[in-house]
N, C-alpha and C. Protein backbone atom coordinates (compact mmCIF):
# COMPACT_ATOMS: atom_id res chain seq x y z
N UNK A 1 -16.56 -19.31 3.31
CA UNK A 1 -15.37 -18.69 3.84
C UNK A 1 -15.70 -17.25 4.25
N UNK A 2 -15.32 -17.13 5.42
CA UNK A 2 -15.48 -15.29 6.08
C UNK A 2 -15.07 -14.22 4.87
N UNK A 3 -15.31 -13.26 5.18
CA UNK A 3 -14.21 -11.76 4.56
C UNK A 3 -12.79 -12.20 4.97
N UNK A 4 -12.93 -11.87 6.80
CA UNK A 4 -11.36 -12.05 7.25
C UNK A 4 -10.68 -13.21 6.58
N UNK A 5 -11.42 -14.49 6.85
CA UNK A 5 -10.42 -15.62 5.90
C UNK A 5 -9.60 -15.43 4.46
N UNK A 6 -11.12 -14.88 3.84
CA UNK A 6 -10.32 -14.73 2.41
C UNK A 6 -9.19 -13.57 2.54
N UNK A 7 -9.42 -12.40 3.69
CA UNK A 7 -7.81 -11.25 3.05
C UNK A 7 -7.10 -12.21 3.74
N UNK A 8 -7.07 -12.48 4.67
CA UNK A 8 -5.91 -13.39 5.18
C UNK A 8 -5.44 -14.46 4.69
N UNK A 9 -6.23 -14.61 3.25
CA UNK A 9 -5.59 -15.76 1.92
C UNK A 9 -4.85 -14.54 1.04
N UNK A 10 -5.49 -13.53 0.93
CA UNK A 10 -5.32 -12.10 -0.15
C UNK A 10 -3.54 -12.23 0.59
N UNK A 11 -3.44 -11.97 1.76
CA UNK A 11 -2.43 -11.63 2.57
C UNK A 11 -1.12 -12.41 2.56
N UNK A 12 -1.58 -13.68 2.75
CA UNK A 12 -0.67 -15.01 2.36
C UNK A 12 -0.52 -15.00 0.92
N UNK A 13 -1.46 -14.72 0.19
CA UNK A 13 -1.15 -15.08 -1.38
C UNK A 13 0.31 -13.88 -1.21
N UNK A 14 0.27 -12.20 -0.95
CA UNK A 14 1.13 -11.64 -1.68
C UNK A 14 2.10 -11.68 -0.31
N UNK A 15 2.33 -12.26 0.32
CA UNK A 15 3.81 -12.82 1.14
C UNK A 15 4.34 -13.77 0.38
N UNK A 16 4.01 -14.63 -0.24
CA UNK A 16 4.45 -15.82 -1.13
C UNK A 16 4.75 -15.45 -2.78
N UNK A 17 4.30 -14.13 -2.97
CA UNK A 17 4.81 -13.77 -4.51
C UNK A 17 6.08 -12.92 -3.92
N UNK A 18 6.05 -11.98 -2.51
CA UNK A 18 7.07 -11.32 -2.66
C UNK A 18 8.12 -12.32 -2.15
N UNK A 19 8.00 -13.55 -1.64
CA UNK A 19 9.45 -14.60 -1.51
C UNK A 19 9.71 -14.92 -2.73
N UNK A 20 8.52 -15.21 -3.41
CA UNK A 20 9.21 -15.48 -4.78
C UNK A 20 10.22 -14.74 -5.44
N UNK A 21 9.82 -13.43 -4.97
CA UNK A 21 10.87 -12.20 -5.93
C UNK A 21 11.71 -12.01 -5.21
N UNK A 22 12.28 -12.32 -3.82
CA UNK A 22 13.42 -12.05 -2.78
C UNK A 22 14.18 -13.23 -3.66
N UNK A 23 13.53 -14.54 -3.99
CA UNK A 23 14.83 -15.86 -3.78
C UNK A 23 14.84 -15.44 -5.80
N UNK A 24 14.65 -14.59 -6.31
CA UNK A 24 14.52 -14.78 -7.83
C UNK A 24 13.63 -16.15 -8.70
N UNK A 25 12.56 -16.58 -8.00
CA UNK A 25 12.34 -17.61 -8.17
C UNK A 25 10.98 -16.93 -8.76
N UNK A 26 10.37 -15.75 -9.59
CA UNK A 26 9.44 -15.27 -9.40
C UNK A 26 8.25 -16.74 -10.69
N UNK A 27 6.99 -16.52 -10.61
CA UNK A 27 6.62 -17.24 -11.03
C UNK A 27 5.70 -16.21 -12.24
N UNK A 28 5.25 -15.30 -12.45
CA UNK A 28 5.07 -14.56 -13.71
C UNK A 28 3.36 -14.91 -13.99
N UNK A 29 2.76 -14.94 -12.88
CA UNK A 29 1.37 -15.26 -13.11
C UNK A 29 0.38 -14.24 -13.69
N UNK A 30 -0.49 -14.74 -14.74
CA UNK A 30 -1.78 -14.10 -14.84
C UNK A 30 -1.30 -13.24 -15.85
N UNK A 31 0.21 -13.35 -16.87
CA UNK A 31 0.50 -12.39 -17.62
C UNK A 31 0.21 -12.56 -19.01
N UNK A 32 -0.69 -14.07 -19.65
CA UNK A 32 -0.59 -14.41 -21.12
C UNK A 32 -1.57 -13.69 -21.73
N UNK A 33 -1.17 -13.67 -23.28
CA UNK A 33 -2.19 -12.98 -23.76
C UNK A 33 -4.31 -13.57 -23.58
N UNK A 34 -4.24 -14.78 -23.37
CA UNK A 34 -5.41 -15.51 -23.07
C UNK A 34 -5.78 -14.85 -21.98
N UNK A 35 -5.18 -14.35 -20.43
CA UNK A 35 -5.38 -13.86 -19.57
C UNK A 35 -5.93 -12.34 -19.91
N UNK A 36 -5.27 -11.90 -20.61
CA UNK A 36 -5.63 -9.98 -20.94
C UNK A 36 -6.64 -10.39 -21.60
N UNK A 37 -7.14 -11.33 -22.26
CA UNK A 37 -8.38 -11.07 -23.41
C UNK A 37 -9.67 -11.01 -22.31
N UNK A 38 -9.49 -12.18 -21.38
CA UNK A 38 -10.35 -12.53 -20.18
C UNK A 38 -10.58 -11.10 -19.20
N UNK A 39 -9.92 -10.60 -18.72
CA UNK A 39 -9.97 -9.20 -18.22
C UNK A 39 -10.19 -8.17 -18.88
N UNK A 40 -10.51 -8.30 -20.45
CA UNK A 40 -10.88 -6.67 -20.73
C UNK A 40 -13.09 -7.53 -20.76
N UNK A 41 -12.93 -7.81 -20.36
CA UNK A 41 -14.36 -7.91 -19.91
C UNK A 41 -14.69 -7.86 -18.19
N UNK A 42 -13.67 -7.60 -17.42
CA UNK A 42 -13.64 -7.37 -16.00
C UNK A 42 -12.89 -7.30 -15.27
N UNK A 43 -12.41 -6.64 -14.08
CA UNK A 43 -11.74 -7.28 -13.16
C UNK A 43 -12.11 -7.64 -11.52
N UNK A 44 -11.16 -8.35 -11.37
CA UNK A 44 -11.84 -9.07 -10.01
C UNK A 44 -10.60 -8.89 -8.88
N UNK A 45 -9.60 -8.09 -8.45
CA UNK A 45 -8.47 -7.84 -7.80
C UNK A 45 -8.63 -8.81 -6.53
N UNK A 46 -7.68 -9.61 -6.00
CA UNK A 46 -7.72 -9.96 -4.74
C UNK A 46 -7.67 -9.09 -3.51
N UNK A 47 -6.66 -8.06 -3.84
CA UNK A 47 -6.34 -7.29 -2.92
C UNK A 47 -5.95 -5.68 -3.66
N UNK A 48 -5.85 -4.51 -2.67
CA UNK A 48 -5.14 -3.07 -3.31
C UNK A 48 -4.29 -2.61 -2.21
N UNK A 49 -3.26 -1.88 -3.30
CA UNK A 49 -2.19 -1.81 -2.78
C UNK A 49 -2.01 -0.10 -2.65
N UNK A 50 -1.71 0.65 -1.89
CA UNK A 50 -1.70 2.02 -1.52
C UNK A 50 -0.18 2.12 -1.13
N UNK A 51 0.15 2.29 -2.56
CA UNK A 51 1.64 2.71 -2.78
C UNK A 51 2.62 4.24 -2.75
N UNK A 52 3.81 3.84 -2.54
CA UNK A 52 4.35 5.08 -3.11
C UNK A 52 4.46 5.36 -4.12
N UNK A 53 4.97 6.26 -5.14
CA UNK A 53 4.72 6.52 -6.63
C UNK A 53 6.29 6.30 -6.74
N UNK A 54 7.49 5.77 -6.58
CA UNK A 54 8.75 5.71 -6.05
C UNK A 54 8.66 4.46 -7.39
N UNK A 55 9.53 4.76 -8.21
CA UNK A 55 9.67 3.85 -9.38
C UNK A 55 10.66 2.30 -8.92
N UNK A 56 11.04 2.59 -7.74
CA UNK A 56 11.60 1.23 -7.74
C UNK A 56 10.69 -0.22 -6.69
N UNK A 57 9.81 0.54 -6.38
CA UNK A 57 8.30 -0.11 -5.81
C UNK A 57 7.65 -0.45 -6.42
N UNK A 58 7.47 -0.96 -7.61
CA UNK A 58 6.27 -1.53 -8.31
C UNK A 58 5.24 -2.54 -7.82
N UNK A 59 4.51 -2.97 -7.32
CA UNK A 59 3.69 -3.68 -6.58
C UNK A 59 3.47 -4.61 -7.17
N UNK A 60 3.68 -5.25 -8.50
CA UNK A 60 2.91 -6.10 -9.30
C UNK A 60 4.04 -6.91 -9.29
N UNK A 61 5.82 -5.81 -9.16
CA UNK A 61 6.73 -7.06 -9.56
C UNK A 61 6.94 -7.55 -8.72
N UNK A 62 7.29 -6.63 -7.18
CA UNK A 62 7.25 -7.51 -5.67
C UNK A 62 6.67 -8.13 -5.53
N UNK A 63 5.52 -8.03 -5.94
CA UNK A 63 4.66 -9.35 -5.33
C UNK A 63 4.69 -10.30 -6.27
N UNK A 64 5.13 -10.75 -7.41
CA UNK A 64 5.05 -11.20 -8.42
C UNK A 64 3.21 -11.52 -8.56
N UNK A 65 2.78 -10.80 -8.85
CA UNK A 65 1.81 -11.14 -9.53
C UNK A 65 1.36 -10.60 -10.80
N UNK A 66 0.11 -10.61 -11.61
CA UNK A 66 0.06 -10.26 -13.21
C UNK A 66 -1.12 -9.40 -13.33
N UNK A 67 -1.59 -9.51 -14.75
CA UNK A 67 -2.54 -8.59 -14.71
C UNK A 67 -3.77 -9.32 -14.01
N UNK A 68 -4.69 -7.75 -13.12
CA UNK A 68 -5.93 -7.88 -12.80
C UNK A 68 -5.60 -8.54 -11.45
N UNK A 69 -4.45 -9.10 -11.18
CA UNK A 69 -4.72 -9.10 -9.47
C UNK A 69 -4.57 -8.28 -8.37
N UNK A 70 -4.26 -7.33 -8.83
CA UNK A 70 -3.76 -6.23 -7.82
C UNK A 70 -4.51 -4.84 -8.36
N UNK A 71 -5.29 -4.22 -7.45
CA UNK A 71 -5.68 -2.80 -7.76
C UNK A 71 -4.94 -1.82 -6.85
N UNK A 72 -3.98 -1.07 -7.63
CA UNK A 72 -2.72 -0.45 -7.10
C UNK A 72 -3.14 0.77 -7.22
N UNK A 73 -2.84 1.89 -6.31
CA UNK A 73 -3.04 3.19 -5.97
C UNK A 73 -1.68 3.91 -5.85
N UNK A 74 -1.05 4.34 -6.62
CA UNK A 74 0.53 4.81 -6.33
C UNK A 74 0.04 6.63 -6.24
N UNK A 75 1.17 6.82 -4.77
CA UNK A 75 1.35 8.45 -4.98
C UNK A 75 2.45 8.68 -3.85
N UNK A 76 3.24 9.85 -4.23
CA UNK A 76 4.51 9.95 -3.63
C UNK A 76 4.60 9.73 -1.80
N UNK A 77 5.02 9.05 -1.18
CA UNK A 77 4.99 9.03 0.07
C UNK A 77 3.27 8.44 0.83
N UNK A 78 2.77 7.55 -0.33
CA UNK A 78 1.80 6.74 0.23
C UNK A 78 0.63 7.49 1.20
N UNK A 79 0.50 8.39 0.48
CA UNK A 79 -0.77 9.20 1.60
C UNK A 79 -1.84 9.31 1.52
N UNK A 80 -3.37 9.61 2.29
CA UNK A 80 -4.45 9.69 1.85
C UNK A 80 -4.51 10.71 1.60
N UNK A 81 -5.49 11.14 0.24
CA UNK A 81 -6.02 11.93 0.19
C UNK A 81 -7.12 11.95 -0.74
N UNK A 82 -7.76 12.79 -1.30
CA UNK A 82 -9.40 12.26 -1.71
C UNK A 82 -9.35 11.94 -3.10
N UNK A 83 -8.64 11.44 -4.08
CA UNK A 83 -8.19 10.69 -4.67
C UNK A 83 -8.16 9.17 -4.63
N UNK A 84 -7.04 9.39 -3.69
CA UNK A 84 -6.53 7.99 -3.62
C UNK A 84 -7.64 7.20 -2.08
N UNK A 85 -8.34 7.89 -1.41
CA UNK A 85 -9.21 7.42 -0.89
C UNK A 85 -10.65 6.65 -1.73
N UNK A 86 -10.87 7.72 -2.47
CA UNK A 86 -12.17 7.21 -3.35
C UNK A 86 -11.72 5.88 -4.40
N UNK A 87 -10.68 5.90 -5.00
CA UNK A 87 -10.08 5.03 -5.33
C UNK A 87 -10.43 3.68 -4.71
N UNK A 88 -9.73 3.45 -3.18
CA UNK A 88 -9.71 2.11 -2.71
C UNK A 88 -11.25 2.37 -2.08
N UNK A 89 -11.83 3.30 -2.19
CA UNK A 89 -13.64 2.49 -2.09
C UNK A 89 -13.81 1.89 -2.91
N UNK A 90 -13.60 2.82 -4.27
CA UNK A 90 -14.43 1.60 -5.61
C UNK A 90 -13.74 0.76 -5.41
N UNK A 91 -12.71 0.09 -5.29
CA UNK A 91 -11.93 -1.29 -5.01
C UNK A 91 -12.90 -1.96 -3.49
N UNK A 92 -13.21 -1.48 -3.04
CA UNK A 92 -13.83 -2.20 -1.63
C UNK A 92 -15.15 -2.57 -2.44
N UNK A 93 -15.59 -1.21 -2.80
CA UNK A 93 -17.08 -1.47 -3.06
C UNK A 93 -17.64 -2.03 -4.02
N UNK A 94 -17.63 -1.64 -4.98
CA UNK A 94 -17.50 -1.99 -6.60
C UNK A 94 -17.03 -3.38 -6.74
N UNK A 95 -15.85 -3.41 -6.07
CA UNK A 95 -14.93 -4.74 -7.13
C UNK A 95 -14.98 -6.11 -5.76
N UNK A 96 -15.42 -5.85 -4.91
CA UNK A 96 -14.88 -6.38 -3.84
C UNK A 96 -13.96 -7.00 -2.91
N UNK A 97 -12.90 -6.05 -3.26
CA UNK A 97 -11.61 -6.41 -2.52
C UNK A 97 -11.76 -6.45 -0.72
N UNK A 98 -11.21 -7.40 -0.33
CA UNK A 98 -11.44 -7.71 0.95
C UNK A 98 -9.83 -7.30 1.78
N UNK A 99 -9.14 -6.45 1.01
CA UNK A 99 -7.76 -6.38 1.77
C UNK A 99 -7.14 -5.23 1.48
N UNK A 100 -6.79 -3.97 1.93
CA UNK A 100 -5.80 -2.71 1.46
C UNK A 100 -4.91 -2.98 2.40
N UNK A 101 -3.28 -2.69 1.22
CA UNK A 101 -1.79 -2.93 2.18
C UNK A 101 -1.47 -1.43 1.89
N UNK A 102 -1.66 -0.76 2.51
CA UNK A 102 -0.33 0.44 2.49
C UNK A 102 1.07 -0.03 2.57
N UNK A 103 1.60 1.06 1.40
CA UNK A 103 2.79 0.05 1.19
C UNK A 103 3.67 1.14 1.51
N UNK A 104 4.50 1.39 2.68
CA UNK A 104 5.81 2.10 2.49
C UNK A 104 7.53 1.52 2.22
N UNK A 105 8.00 1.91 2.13
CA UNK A 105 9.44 1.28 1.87
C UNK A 105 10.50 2.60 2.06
N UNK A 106 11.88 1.94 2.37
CA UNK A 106 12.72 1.96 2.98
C UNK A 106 13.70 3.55 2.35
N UNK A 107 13.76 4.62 2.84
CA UNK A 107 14.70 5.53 1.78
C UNK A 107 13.45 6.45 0.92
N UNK A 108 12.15 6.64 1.88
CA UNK A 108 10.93 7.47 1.16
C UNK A 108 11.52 8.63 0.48
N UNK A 109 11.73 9.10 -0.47
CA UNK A 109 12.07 10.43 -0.45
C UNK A 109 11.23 11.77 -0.54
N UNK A 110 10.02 11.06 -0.18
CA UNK A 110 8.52 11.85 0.23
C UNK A 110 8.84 12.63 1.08
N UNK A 111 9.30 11.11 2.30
CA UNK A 111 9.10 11.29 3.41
C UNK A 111 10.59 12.28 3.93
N UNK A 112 11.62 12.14 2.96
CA UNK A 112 13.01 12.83 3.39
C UNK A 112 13.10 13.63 3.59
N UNK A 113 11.76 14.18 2.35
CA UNK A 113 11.95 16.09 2.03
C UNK A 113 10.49 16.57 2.98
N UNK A 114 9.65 15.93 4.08
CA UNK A 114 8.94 16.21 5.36
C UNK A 114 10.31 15.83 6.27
N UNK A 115 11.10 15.40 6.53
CA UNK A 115 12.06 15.39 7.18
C UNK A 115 12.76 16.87 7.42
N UNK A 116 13.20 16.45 6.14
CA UNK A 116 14.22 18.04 5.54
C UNK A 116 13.74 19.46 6.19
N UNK A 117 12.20 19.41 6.10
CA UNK A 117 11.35 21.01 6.23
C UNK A 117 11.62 21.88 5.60
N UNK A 118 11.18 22.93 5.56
CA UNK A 118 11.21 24.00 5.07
C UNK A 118 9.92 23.81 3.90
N UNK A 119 10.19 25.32 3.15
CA UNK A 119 8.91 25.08 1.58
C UNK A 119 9.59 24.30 0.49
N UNK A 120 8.87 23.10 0.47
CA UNK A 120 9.63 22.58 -1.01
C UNK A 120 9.23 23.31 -2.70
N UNK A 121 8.15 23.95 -2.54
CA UNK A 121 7.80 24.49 -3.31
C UNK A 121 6.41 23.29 -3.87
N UNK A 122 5.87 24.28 -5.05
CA UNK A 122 4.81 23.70 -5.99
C UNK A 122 3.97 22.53 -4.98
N UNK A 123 3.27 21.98 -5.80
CA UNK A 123 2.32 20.78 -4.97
C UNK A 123 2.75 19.67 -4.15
N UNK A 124 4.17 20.31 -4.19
CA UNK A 124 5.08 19.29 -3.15
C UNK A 124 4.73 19.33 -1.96
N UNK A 125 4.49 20.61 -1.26
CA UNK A 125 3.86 21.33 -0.38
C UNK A 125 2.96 20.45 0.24
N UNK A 126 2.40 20.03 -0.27
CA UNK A 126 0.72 18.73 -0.27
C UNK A 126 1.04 17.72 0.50
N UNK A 127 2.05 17.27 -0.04
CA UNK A 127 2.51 15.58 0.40
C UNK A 127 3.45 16.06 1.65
N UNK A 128 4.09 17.39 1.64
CA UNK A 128 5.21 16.94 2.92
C UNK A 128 3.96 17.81 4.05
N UNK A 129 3.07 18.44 4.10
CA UNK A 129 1.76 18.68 4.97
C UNK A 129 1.28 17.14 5.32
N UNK A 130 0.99 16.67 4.41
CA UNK A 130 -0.02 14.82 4.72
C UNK A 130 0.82 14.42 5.53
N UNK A 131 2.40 14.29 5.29
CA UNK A 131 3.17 13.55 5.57
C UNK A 131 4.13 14.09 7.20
N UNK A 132 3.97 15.18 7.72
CA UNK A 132 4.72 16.37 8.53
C UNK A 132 3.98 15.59 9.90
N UNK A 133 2.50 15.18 10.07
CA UNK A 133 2.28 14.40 11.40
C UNK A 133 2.66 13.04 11.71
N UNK A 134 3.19 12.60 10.74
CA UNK A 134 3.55 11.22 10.77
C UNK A 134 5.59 11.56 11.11
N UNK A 135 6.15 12.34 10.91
CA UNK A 135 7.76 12.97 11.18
C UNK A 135 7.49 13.48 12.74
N UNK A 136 6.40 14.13 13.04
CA UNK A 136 6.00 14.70 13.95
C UNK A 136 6.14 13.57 15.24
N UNK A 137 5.42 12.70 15.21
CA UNK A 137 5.36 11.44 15.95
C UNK A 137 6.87 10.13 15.69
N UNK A 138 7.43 10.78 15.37
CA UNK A 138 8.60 10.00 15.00
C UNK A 138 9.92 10.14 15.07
N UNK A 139 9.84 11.93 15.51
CA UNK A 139 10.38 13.16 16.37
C UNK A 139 10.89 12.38 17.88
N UNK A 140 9.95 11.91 18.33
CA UNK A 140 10.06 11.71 19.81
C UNK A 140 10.24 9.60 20.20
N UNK A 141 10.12 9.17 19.07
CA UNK A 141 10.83 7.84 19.28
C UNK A 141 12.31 7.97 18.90
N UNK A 142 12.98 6.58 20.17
CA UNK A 142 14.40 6.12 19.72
C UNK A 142 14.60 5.79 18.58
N UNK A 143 15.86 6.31 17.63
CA UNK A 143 16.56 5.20 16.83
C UNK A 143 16.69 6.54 15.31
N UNK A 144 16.73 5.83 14.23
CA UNK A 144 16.97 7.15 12.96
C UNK A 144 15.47 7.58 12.19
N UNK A 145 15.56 9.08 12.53
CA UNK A 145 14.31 9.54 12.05
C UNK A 145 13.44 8.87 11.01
N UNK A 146 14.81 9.14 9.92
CA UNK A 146 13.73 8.37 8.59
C UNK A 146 13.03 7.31 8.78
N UNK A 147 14.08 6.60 9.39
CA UNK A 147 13.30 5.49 9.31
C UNK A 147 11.77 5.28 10.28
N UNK A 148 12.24 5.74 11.26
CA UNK A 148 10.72 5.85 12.36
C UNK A 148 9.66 6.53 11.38
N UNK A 149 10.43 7.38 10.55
CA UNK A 149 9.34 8.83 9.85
C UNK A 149 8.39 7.76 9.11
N UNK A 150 8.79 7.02 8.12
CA UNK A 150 8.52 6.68 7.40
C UNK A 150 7.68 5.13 7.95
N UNK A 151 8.08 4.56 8.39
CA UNK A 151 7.16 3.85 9.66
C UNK A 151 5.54 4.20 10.07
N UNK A 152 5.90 5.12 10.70
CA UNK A 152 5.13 6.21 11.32
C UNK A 152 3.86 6.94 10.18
N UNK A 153 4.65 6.93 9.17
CA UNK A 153 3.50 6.93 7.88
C UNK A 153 3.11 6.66 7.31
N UNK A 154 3.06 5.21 7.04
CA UNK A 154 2.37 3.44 6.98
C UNK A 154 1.26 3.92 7.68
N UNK A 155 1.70 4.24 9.57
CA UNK A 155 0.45 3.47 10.23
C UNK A 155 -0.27 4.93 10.28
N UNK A 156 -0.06 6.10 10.15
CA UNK A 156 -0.75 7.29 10.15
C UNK A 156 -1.81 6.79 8.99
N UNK A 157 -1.59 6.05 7.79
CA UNK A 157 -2.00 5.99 6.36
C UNK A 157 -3.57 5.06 6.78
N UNK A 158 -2.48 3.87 7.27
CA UNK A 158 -3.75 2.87 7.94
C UNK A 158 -4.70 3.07 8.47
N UNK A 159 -4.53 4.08 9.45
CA UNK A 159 -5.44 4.53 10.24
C UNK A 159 -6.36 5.36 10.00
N UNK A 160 -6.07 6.55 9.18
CA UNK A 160 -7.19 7.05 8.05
C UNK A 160 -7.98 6.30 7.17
N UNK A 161 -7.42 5.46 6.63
CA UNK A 161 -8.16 4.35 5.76
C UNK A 161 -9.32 3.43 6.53
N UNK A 162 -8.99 3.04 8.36
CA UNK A 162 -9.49 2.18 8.77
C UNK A 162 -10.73 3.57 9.61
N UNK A 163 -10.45 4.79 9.68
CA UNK A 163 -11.54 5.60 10.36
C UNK A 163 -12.32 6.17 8.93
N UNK A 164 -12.24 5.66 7.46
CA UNK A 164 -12.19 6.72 6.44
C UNK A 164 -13.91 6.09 6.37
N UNK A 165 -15.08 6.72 6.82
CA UNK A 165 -16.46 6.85 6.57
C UNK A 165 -16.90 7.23 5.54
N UNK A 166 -17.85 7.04 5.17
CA UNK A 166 -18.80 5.46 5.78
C UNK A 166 -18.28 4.85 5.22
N UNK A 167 -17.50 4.04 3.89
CA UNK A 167 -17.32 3.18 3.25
C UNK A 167 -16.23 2.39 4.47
N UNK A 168 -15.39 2.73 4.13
CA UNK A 168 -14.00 1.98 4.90
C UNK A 168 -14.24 1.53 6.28
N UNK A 169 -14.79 2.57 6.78
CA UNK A 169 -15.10 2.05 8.73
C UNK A 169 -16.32 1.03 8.74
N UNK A 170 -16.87 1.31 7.90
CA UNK A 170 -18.15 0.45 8.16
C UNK A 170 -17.66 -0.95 8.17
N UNK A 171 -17.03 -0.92 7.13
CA UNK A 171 -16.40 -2.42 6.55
C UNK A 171 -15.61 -2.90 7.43
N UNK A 172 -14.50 -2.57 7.92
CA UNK A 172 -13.57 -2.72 8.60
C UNK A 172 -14.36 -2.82 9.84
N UNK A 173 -15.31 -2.28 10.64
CA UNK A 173 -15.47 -2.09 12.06
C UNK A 173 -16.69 -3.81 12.02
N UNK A 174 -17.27 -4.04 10.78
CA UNK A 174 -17.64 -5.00 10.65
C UNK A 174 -16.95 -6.50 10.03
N UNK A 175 -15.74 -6.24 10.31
CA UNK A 175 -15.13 -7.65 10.03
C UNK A 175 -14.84 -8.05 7.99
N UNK A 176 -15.66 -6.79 7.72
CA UNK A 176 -15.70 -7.37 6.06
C UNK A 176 -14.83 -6.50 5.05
N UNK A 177 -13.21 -5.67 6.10
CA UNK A 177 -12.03 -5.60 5.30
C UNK A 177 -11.21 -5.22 6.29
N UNK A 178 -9.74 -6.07 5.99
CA UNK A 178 -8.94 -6.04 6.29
C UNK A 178 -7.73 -4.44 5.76
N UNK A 179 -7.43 -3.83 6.44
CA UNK A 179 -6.34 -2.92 6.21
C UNK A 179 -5.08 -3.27 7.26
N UNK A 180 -3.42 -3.24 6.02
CA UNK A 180 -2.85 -3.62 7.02
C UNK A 180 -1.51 -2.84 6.44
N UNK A 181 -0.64 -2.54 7.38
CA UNK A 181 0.87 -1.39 7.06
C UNK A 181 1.80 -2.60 6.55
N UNK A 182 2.35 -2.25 5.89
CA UNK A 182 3.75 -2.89 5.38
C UNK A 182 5.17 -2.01 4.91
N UNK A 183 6.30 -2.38 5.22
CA UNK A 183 7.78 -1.75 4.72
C UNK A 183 7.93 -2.70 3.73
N UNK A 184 8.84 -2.23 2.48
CA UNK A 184 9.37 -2.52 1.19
C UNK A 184 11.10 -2.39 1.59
N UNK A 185 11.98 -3.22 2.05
CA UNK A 185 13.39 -2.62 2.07
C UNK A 185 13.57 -2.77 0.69
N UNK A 186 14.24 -1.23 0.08
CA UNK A 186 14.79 -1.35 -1.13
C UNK A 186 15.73 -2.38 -1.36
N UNK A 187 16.53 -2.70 -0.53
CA UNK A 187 17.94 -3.28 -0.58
C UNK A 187 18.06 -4.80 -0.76
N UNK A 188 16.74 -5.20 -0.27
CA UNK A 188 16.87 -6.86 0.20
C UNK A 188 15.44 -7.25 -0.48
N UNK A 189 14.51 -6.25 -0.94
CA UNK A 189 13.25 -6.71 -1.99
C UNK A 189 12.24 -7.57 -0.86
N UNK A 190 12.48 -7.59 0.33
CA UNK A 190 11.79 -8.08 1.40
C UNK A 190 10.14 -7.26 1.98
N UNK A 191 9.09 -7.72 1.64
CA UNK A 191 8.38 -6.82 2.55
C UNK A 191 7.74 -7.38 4.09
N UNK A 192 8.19 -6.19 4.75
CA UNK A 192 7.96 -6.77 6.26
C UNK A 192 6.49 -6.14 6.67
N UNK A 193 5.39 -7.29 7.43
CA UNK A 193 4.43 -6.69 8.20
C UNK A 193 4.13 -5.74 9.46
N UNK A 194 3.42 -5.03 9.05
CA UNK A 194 3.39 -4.11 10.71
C UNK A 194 2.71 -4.57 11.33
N UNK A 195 2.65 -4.13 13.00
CA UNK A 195 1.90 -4.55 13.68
C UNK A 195 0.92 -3.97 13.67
């Protein structure tokens, strides 16, 4: 089986845990204690998830999945930075994950207070800078800011990840990882793919 095949199983697997958790039908995999004994000798993640740090996003419950399938990266308004970049290398490299979802969702309040402008103060400063070119480009499309804003900083996210050298581009420009944007609507527990 290819790289691409398997994220595009990675991909299908967590579309089918997050229907599970839209219809309440979740299925609670990979959570017994037999399972944790098996993983403190390794893990093997299918896929990582480059989250917001937004407590009602949890990645493990949307998608319904359990421990050790998901190597999750949470930080406020889903942004790169050299942290959370080096992060999803060792997940590429190290562990061999064949799939990163940037995950944004619906009502960022990352992204509200790069909306908002002005100085938010303290290291807040950080995230609404990462986050200010992605509002920037979202400025000049139809329809409601936030929401474009926050859109707009999915695929700003992606796109660093998919130019992020040598690890990430190499991989990606060679077919052997998938990076792909996704929205979280708070409201409906739905996550939708980007293009």
């Amino acid at each position: 089986m290819t790289r691409k095949a398997i994220a595009d199983e990675a991909l299908e697997r967590l579309l089918a845990g997050n229907w599970h958790f839209v219809a309440d039908a979740r299925a609670y995999p990979d959570q017994t204690p037999a399972h944790r004994r098996e993983l403190a000798t390794g893990q093997h993640p299918f896929a990582a998830i480059l989250g917001c740090a937004d407590s009602r996003v949890p990645p493990e419950i949307i998608f319904d999945q359990g421990l050790g399938n998901l190597f999750t990266v949470r930080v406020a308004g889903n942004i790169v930075d050299d942290a959370s970049l080096g992060s999803l290398e060792y997940a590429v490299q190290r562990l061999g994950v064949p799939l990163i979802v940037v995950l944004g969702h619906s009502s960022c309040g990352a992204v509200q207070t790069a909306v908002a402008g002005g100085d938010p103060g303290g290291n807040i400063a950080m995230l609404v800078r990462a986050i200010q070119p992605a509002v920037e480009l979202a400025r000049t499309e139809p329809g409601a800011l936030l929401k474009n804003a926050v859109r707009a900083n999915v695929g700003l996210a992606v796109r660093q990840l998919r130019a992020a050298a040598p690890i990430l581009a190499s991989l990606e420009a060679t077919g052997n990882l998938e990076v792909r944007g996704a929205l979280y609507d708070l409201a409906s527990g739905l996550v939708e793919l980007l293009p």
